[in-house]
C-alpha atoms as a PDB file:
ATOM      1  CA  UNK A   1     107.160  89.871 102.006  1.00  0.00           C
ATOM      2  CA  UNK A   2     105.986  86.081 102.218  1.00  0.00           C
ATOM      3  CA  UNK A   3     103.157  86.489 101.000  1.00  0.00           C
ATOM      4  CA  UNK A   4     104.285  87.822  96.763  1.00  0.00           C
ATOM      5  CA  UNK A   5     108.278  88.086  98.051  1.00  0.00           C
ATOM      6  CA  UNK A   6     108.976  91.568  97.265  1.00  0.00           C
ATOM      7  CA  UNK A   7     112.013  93.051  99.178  1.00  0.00           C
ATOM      8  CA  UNK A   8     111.594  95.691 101.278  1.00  0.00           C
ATOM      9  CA  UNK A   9     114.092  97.977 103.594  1.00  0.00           C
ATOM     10  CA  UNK A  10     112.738  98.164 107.248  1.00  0.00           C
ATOM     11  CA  UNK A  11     110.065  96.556 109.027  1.00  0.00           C
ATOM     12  CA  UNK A  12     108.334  99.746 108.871  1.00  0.00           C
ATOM     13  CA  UNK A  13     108.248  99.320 104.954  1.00  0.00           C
ATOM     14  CA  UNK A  14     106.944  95.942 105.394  1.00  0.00           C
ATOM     15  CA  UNK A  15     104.306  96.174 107.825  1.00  0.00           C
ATOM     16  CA  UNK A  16     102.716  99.330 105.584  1.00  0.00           C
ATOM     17  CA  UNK A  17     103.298  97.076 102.306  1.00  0.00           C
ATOM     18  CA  UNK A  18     101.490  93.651 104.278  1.00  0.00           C
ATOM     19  CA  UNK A  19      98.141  95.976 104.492  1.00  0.00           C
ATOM     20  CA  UNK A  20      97.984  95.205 100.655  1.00  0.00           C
ATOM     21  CA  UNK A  21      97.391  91.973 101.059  1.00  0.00           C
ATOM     22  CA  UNK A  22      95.428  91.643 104.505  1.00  0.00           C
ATOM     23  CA  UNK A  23      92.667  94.619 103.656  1.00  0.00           C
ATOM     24  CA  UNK A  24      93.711  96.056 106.904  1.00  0.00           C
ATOM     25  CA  UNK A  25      92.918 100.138 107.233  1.00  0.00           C
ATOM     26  CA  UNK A  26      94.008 101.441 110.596  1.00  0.00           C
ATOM     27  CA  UNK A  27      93.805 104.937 109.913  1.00  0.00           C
ATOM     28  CA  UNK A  28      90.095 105.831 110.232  1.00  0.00           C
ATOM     29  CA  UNK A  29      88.238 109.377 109.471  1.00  0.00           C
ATOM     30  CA  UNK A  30      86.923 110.851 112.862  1.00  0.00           C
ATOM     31  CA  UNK A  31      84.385 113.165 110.703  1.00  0.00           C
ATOM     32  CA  UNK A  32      82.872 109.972 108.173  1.00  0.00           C
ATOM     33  CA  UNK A  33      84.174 106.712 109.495  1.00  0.00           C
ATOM     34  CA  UNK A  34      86.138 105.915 106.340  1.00  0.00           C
ATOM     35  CA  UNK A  35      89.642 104.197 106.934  1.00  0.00           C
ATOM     36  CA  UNK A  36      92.643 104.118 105.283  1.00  0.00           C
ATOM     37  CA  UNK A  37      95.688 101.822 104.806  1.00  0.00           C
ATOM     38  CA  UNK A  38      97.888 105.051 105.433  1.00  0.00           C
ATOM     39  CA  UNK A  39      98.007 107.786 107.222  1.00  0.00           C
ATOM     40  CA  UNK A  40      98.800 110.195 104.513  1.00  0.00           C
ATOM     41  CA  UNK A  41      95.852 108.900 102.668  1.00  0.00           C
ATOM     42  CA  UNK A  42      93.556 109.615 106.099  1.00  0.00           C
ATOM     43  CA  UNK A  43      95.024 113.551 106.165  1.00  0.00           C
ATOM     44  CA  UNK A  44      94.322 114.148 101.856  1.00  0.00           C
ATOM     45  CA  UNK A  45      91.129 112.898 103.061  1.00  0.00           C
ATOM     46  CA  UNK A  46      90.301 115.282 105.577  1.00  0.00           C
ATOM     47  CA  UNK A  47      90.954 117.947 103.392  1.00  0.00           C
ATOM     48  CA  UNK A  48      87.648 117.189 101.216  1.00  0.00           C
ATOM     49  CA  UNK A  49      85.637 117.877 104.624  1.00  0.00           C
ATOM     50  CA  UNK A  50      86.655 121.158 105.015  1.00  0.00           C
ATOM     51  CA  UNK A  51      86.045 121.915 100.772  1.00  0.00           C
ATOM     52  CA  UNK A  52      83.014 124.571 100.786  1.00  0.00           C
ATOM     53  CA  UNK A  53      83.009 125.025 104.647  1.00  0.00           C
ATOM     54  CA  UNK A  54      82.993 129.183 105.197  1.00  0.00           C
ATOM     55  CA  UNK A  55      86.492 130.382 106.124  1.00  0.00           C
ATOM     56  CA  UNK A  56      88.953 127.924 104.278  1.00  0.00           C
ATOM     57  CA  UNK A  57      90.654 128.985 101.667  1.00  0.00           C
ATOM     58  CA  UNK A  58      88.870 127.288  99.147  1.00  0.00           C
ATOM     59  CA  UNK A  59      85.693 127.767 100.273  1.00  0.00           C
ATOM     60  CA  UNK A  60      86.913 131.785  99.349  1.00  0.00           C
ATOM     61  CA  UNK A  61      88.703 130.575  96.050  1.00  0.00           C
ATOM     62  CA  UNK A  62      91.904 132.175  97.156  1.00  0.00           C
ATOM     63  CA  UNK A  63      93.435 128.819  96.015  1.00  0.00           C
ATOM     64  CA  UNK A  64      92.781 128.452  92.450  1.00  0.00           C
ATOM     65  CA  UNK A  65      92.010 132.652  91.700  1.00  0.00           C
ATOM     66  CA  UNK A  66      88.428 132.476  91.440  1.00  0.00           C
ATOM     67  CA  UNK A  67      86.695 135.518  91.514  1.00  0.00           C
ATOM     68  CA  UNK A  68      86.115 135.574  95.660  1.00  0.00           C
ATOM     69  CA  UNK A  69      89.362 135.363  96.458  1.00  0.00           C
ATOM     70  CA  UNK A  70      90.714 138.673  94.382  1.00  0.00           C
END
């Protein structure tokens, strides 16, 4: 990387590391508008907008054992 010279092993690695230092998020949320620097960040994301929605699993507490989902 120029810009703080750490090494990295593709040009994949390096374009995904350079977001650090330009701010740039190209992975936006289609439900909120809120973007991320990577895509694996983006899909954690739009887990939380399903939380509490009826039929998910954790709106039914299978996940964790809660009561509703025995």
């Amino acid at each position: 990387c120029s810009d703080c010279g750490k090494v990295l092993t593709s040009g994949a690695s390096l374009l995904s590391h350079r977001r650090i230092h330009t701010g740039e998020r190209p992975f936006g949320c289609p439900d909120c508008g809120k973007a991320f620097m990577a895509a694996r960040s983006l899909g954690k994301h739009r887990k939380s907008h399903l939380r509490g929605q009826p039929g998910t699993a954790t709106a039914r507490g299978s996940l964790h054992g809660g009561p509703e989902g025995r």
